[in-house]
N, C-alpha and C. Protein backbone atom coordinates (compact mmCIF):
# COMPACT_ATOMS: atom_id res chain seq x y z
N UNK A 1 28.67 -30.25 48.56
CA UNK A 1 28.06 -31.28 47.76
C UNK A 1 26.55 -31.04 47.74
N UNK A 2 25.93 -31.09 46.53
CA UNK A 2 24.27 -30.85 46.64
C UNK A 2 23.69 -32.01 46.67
N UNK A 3 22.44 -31.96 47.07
CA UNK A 3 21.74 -33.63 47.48
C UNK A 3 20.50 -33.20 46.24
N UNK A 4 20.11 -34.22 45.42
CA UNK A 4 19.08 -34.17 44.73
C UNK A 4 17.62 -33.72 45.12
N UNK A 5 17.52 -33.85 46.08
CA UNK A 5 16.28 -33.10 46.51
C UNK A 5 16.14 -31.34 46.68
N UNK A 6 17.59 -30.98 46.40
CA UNK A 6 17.74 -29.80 46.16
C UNK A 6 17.54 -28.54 44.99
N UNK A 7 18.02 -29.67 44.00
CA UNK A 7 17.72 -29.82 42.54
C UNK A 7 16.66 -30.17 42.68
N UNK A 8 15.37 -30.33 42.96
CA UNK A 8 14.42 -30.82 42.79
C UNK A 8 13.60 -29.80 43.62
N UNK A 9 13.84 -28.88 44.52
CA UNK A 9 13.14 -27.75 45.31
C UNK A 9 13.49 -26.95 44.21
N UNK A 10 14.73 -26.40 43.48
CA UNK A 10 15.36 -25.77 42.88
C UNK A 10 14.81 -25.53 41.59
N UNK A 11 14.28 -26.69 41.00
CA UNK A 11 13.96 -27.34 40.02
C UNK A 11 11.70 -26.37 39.66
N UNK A 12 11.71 -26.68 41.17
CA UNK A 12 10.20 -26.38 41.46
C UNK A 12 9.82 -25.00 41.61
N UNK A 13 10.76 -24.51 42.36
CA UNK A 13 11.46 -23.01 42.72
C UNK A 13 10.97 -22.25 41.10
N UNK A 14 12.07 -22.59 40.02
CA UNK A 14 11.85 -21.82 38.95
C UNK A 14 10.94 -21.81 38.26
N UNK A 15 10.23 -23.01 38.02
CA UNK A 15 9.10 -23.48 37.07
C UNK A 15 8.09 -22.57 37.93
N UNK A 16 7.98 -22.51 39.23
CA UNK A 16 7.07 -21.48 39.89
C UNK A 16 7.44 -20.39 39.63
N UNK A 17 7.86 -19.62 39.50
CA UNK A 17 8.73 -18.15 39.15
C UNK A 17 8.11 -18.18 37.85
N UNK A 18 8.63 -18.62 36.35
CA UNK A 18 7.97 -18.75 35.86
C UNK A 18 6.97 -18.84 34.91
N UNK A 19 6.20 -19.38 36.03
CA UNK A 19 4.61 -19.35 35.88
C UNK A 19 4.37 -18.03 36.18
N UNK A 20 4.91 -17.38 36.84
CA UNK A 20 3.95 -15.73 37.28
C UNK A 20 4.48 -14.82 36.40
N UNK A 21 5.63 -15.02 35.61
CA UNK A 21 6.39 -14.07 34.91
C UNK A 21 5.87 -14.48 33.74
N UNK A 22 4.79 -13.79 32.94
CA UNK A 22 4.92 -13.63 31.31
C UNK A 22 6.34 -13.59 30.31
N UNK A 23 6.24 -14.48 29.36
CA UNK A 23 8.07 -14.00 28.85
C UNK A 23 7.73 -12.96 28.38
N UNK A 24 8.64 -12.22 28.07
CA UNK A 24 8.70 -10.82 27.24
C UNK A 24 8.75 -10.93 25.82
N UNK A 25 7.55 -10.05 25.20
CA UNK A 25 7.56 -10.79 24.12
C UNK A 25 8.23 -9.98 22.92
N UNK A 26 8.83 -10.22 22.29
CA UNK A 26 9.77 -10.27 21.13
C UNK A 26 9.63 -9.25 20.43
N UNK A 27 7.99 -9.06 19.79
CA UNK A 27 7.57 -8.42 19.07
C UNK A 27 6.27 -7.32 19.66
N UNK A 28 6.22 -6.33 19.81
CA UNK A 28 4.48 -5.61 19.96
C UNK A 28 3.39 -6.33 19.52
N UNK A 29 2.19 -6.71 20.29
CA UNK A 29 1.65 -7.40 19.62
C UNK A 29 0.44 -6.52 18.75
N UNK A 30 0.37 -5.81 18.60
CA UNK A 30 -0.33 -4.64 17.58
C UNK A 30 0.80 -3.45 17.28
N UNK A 31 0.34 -2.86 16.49
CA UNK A 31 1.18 -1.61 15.96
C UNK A 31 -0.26 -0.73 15.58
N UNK A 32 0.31 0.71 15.76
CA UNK A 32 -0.26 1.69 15.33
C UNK A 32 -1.20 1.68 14.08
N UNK A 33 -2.63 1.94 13.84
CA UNK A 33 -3.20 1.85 12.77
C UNK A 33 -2.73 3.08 11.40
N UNK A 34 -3.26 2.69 10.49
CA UNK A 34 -2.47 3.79 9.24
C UNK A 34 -3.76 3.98 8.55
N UNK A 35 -4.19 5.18 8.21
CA UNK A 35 -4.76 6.22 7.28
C UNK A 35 -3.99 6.53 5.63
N UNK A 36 -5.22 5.55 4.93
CA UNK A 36 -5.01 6.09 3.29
C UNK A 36 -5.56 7.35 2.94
N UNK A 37 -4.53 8.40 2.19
CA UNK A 37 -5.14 9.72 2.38
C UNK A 37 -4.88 10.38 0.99
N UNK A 38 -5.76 10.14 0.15
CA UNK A 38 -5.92 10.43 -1.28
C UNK A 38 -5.42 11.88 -1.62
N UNK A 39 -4.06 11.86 -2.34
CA UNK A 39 -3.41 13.64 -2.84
C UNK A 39 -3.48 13.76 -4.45
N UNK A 40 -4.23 12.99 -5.24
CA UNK A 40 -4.52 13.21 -6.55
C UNK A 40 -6.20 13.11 -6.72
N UNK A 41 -6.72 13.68 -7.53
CA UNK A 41 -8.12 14.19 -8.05
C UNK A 41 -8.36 12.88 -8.38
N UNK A 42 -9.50 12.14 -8.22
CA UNK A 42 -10.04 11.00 -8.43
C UNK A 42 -11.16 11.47 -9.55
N UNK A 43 -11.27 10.45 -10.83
CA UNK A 43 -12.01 10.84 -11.79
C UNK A 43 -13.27 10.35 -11.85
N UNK A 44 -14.52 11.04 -12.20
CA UNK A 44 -15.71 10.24 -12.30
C UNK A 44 -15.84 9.30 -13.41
N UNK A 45 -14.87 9.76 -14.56
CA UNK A 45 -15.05 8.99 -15.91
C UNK A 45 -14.57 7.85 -15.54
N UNK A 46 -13.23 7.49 -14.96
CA UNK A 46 -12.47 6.25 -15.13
C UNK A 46 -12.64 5.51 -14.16
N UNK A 47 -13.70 4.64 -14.97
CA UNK A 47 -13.99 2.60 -14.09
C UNK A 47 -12.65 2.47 -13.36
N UNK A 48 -11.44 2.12 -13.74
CA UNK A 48 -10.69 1.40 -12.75
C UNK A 48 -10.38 2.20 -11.62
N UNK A 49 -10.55 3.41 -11.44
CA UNK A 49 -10.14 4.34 -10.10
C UNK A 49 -11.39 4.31 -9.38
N UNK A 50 -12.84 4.20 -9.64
CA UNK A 50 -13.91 4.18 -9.21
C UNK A 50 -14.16 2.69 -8.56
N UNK A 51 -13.01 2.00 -9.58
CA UNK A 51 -13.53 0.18 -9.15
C UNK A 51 -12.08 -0.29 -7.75
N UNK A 52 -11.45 0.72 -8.10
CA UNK A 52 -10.20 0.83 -6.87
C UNK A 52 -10.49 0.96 -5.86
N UNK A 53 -11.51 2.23 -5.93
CA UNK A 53 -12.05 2.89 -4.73
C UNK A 53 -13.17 2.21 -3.87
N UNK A 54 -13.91 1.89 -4.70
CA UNK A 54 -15.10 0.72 -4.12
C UNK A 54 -14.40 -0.60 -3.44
N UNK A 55 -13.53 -0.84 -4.06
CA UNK A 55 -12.93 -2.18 -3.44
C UNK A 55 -12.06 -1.80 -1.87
N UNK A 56 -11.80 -0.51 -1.93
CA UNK A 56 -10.85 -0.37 -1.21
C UNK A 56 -11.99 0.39 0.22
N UNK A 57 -12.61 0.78 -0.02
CA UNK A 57 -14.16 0.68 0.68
C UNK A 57 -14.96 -0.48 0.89
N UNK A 58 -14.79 -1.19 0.40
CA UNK A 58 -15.79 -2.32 0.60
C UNK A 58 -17.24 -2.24 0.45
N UNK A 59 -17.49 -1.36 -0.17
CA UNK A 59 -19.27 -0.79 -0.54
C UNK A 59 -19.77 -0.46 -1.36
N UNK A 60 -20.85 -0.39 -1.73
CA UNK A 60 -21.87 -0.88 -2.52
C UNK A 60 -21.83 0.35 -3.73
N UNK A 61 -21.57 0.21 -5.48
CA UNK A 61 -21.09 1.24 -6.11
C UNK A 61 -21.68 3.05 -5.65
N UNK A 62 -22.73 2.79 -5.55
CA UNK A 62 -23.22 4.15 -5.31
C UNK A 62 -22.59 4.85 -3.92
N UNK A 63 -22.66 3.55 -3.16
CA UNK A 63 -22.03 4.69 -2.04
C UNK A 63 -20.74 5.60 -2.47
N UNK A 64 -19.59 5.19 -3.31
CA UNK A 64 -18.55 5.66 -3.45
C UNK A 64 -18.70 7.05 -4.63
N UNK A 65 -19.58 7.37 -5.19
CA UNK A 65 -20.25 8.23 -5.89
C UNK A 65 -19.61 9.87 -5.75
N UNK A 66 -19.30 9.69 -4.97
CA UNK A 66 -19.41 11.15 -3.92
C UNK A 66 -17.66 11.23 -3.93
N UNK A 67 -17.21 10.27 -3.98
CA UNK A 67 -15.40 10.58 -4.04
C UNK A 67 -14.86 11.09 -5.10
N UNK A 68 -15.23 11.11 -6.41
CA UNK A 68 -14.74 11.37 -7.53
C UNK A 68 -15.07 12.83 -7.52
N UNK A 69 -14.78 13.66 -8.08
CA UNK A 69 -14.05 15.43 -7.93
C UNK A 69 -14.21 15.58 -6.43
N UNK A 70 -13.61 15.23 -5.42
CA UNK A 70 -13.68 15.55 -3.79
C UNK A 70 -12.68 16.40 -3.92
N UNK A 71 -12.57 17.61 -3.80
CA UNK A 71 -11.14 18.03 -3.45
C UNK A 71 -10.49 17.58 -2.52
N UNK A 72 -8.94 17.05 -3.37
CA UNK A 72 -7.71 16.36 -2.23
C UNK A 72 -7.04 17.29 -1.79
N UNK A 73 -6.20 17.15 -0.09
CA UNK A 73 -6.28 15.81 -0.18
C UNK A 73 -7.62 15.34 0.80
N UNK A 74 -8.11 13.75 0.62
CA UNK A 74 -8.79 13.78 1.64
C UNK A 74 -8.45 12.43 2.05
N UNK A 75 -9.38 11.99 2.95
CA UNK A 75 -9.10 10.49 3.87
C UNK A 75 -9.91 9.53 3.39
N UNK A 76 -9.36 8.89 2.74
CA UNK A 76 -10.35 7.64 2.05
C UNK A 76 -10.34 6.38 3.20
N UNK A 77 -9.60 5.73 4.08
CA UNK A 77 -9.76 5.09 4.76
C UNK A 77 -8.98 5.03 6.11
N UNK A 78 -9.24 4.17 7.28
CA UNK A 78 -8.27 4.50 8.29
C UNK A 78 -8.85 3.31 8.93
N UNK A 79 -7.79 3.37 10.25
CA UNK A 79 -7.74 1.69 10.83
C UNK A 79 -7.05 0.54 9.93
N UNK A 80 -6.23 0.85 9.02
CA UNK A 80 -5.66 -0.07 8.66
C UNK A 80 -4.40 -0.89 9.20
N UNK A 81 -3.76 -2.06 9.00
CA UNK A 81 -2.65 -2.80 9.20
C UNK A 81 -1.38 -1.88 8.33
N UNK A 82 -0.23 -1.80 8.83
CA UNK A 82 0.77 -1.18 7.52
C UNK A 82 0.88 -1.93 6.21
N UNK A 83 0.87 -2.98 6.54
CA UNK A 83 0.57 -3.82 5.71
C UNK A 83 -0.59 -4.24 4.64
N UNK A 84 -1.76 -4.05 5.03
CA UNK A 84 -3.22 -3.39 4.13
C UNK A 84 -3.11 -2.64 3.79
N UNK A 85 -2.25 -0.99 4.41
CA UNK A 85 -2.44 -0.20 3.60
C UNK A 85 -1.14 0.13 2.55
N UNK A 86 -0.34 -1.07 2.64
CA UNK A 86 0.54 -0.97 1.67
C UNK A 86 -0.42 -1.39 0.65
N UNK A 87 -1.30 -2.20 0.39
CA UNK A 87 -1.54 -3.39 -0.24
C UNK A 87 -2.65 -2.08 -1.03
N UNK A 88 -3.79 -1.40 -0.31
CA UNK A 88 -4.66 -0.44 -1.00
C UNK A 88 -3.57 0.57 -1.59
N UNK A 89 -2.49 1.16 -1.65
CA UNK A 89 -1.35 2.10 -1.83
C UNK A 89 -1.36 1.52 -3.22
N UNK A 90 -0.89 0.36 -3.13
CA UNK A 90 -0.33 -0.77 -4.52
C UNK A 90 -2.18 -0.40 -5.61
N UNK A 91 -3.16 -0.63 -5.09
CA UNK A 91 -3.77 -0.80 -5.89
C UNK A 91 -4.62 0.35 -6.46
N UNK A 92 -4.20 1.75 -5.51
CA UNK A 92 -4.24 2.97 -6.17
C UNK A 92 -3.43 3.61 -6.97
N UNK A 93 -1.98 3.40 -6.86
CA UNK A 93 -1.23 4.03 -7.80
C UNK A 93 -1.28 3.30 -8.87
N UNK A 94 -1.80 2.20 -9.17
CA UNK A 94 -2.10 0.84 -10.31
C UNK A 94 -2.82 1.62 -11.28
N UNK A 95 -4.10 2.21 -10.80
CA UNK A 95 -4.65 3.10 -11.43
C UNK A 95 -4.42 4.26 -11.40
N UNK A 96 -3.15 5.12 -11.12
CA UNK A 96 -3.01 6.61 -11.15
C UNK A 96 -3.33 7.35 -9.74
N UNK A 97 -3.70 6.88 -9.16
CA UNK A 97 -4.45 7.92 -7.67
C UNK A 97 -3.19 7.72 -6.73
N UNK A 98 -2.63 9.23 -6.65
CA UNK A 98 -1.55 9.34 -5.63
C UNK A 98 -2.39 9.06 -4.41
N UNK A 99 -1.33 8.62 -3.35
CA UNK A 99 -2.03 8.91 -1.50
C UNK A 99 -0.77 8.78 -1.15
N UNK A 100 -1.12 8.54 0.24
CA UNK A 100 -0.26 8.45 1.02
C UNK A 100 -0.66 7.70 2.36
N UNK A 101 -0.16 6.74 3.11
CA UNK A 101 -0.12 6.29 3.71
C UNK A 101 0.68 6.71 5.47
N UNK A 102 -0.42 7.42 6.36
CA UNK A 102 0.28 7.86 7.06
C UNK A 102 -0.14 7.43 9.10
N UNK A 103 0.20 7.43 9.89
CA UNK A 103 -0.29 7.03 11.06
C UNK A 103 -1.18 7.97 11.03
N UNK A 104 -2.30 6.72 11.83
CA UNK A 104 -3.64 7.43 12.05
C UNK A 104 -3.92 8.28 12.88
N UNK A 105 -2.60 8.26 14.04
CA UNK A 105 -2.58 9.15 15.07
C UNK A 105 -2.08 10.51 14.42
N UNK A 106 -1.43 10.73 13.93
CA UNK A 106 -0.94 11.65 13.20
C UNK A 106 -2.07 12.70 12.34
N UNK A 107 -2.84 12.01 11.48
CA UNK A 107 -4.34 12.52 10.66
C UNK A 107 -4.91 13.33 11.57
N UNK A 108 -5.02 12.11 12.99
CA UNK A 108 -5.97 12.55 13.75
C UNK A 108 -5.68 13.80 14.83
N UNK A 109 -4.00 13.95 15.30
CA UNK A 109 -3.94 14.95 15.82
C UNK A 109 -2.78 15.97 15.62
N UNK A 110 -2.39 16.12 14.17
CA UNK A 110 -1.47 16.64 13.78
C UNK A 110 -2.25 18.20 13.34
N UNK A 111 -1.76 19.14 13.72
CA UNK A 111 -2.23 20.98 12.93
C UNK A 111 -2.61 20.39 11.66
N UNK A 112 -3.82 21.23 11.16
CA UNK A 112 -4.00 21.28 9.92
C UNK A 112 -3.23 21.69 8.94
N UNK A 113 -1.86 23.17 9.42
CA UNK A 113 -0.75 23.36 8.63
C UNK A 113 -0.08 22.16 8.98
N UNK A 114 -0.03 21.45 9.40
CA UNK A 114 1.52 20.23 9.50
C UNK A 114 0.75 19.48 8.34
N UNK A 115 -0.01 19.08 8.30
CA UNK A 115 -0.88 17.96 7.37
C UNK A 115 -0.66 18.43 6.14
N UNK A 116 -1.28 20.01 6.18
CA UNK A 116 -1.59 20.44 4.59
C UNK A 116 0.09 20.70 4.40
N UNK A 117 1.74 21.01 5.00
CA UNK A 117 2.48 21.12 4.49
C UNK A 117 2.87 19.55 4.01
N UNK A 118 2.58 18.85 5.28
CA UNK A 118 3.13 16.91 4.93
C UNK A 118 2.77 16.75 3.13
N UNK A 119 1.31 16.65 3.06
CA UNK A 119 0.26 16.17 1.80
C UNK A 119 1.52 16.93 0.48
N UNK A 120 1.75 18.21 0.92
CA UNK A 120 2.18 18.93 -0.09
C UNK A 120 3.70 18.65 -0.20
N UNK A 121 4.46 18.21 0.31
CA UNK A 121 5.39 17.74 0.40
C UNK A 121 5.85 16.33 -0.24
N UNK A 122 5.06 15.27 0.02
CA UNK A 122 4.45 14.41 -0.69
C UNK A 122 4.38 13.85 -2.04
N UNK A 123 3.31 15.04 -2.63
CA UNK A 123 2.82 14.91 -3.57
C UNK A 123 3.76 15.57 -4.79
N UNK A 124 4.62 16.39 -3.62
CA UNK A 124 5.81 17.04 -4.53
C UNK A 124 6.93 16.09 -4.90
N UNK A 125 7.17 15.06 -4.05
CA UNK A 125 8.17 13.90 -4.15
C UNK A 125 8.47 13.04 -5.68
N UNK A 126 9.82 12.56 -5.50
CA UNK A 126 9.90 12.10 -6.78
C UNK A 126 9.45 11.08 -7.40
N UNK A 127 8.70 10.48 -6.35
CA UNK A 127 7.94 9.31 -6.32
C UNK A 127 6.76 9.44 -7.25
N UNK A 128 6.54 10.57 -7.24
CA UNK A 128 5.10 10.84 -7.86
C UNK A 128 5.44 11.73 -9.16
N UNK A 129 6.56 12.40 -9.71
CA UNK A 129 6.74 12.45 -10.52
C UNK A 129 7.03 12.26 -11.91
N UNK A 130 6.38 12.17 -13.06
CA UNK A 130 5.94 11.90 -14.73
C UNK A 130 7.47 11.03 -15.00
N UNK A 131 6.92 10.10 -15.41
CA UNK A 131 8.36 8.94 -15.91
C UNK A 131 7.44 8.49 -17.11
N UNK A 132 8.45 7.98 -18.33
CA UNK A 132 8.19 7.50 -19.78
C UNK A 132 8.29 6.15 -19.48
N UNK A 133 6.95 5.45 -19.90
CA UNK A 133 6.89 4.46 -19.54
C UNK A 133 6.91 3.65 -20.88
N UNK A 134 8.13 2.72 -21.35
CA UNK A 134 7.81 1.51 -22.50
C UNK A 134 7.60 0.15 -22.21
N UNK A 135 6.23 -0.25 -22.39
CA UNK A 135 6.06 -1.71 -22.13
C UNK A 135 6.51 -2.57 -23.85
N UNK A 136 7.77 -3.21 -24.06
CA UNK A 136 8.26 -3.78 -24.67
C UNK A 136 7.45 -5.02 -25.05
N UNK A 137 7.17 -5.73 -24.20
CA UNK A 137 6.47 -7.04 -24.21
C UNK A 137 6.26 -7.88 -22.88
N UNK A 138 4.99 -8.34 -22.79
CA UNK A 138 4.75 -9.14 -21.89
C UNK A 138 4.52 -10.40 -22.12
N UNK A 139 4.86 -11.66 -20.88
CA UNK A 139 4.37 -12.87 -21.78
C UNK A 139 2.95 -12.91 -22.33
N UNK A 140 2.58 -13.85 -23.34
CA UNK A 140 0.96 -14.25 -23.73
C UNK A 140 0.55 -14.76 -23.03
N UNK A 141 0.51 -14.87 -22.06
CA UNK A 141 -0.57 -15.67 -21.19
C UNK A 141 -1.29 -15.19 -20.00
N UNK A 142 -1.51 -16.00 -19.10
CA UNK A 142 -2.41 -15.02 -17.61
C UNK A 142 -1.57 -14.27 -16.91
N UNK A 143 -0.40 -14.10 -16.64
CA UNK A 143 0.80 -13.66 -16.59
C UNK A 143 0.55 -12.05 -17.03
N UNK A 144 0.89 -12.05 -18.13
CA UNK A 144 0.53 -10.71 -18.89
C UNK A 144 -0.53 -10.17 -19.12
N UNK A 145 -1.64 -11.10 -18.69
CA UNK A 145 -2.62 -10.06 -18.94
C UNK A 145 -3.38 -9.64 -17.72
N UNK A 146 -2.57 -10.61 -16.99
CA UNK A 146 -3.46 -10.10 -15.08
C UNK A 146 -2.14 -8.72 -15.34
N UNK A 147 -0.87 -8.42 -15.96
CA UNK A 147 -0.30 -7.33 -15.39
C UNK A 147 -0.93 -6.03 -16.42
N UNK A 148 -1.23 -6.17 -17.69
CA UNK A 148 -1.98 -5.42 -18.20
C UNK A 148 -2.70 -4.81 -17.65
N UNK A 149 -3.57 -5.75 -16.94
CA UNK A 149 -5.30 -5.78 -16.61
C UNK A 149 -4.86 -4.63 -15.03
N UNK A 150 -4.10 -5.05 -14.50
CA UNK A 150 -3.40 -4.37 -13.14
C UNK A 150 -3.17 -2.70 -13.29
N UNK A 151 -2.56 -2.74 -14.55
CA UNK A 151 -1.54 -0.85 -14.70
C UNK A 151 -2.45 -0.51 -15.56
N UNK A 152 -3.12 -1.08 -16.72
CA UNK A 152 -3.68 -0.62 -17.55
C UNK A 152 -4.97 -0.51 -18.11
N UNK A 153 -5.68 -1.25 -17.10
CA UNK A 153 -7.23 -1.67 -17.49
C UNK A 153 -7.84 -2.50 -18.54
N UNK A 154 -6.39 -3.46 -18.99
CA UNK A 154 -6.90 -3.84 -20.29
C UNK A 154 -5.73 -5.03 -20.22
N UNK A 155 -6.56 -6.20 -21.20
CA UNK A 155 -5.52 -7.85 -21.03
C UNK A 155 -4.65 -7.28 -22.37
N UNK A 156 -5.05 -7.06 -23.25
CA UNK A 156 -3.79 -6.99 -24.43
C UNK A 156 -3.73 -5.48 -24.71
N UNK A 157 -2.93 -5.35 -25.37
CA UNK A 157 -2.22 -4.03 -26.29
C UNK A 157 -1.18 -4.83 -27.05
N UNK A 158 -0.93 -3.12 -28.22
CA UNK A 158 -0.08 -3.65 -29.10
C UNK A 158 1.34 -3.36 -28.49
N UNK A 159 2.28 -3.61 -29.10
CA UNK A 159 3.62 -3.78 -28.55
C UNK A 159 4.61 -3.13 -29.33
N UNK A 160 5.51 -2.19 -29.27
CA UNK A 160 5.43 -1.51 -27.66
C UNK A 160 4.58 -0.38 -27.34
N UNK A 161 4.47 -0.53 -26.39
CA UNK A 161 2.76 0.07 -25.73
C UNK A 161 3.77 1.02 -24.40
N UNK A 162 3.64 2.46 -25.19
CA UNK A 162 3.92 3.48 -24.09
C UNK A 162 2.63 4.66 -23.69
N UNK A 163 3.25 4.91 -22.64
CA UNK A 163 2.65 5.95 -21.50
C UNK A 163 3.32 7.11 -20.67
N UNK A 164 2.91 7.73 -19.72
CA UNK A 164 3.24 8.31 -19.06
C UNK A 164 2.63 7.96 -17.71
N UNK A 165 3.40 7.80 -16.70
CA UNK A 165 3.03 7.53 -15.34
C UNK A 165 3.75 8.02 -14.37
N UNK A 166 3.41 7.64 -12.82
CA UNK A 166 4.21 7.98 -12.04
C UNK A 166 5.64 7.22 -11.60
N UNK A 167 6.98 8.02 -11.29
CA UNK A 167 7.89 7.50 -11.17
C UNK A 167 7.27 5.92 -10.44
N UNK A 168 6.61 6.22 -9.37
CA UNK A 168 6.64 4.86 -8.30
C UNK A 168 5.44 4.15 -8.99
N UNK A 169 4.58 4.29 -9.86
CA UNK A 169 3.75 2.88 -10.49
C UNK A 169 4.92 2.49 -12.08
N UNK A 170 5.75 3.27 -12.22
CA UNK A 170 6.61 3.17 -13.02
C UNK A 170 7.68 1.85 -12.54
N UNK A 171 8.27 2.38 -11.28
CA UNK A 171 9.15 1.24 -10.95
C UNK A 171 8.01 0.15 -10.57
N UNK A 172 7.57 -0.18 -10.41
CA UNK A 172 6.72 -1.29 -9.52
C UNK A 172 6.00 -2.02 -11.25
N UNK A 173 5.89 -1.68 -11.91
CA UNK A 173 5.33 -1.82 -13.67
C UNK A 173 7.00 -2.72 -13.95
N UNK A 174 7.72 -1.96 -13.54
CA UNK A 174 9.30 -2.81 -14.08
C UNK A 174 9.91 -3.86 -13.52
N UNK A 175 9.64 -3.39 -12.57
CA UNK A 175 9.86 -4.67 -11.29
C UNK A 175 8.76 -6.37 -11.87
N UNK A 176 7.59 -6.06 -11.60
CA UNK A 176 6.68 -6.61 -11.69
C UNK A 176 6.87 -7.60 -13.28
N UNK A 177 7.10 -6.93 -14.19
CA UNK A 177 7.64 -7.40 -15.66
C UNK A 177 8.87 -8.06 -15.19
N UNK A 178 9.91 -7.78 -14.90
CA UNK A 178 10.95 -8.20 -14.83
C UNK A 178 10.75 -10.07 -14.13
N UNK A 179 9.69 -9.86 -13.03
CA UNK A 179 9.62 -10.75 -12.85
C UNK A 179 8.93 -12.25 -13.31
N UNK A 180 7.87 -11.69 -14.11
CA UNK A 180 6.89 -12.61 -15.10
C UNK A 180 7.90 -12.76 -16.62
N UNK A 181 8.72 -12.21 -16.69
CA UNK A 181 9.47 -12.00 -18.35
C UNK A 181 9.02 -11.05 -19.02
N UNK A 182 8.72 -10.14 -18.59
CA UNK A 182 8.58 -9.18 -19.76
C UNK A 182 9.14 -7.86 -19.80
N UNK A 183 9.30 -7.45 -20.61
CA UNK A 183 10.52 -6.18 -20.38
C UNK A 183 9.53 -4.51 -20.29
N UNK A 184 10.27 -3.65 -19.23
CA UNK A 184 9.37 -2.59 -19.34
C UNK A 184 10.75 -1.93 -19.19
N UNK A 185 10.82 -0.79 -19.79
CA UNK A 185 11.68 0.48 -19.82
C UNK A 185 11.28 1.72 -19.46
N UNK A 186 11.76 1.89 -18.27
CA UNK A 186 11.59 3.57 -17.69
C UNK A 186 12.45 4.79 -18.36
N UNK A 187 12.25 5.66 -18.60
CA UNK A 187 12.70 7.06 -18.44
C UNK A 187 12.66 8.15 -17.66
N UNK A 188 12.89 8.71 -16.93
CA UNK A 188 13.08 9.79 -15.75
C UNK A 188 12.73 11.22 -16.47
């Protein structure tokens, strides 16, 4: 038979235990940083890859001056979240500029042949390969012209309004329509 004061040492017993034991926690509380690592020629002519790049730098226009004909591939940023550098990924292929998104540990201590075969490997993928792009119609409103303004540098065009792009700003152009109402048609 137990006497309540037992339950009550018992009781004190664990809550002390504990206290000294951290729980284990669920999740890592950081993850590995990621390196954006530019594998297409960045243009001096075209504002929105120059206005990509500045944003994705955070600095002042002139500083970024110097990126446009850099021979790729090179390292445009590092220390990122996977998640930021999904987000700069999204807003380079928007404007055409392949990269790649890769651990920073990796950049930093991988052979220069492992890198230069990775980059080339990459850039060879089907992801990045020429797809027929038909934008059918978008809605009239902010809707359509923030997605214009996004892939194309521009709130209106006439309709239907084709291109050529990459398979992966291709799907993400269809996706993206599909979801505001407006229809985009790929070709492979």
């Amino acid at each position: 038979m137990s006497h309540a004061g037992d339950n009550l040492t018992s009781v004190a017993e664990t809550q002390a235990f504990l206290e000294r034991c951290p729980p284990v926690p669920l999740a890592p509380p950081t993850t590995d940083p990621f390196t954006i690592v530019v594998l297409s020629p960045v243009s001096a002519s075209d504002s929105r890859q120059r206005e990509a790049i500045r944003r994705t730098l955070h600095r002042q226009n002139d500083q970024e001056e110097t990126l446009p004909g850099q021979p790729v591939p090179f390292v445009l940023t590092t220390g990122l979240s996977y998640g930021d550098a999904m987000l700069v990924q999204f807003e380079l292929i928007s404007c055409d500029i392949i990269s790649a998104v890769v651990p920073q540990n990796i950049v930093s201590e991988a052979p220069a042949a492992y890198l230069h075969d990775l980059y080339r490997r990459v850039r060879r993928s089907t992801e990045f390969a020429e797809a027929f792009v038909c934008i059918k119609c978008v809605p009239d409103d902010h809707r359509g012209s923030d997605f214009l303004n996004q892939f194309l540098g521009r709130e209106t065009v006439l309709f239907p309004y084709h291109l050529i792009a990459t398979q992966k700003k291709a799907r993400i152009m269809q996706q993206w329509a599909s979801r505001i109402g407006g229809i985009v048609e790929v070709r492979l």
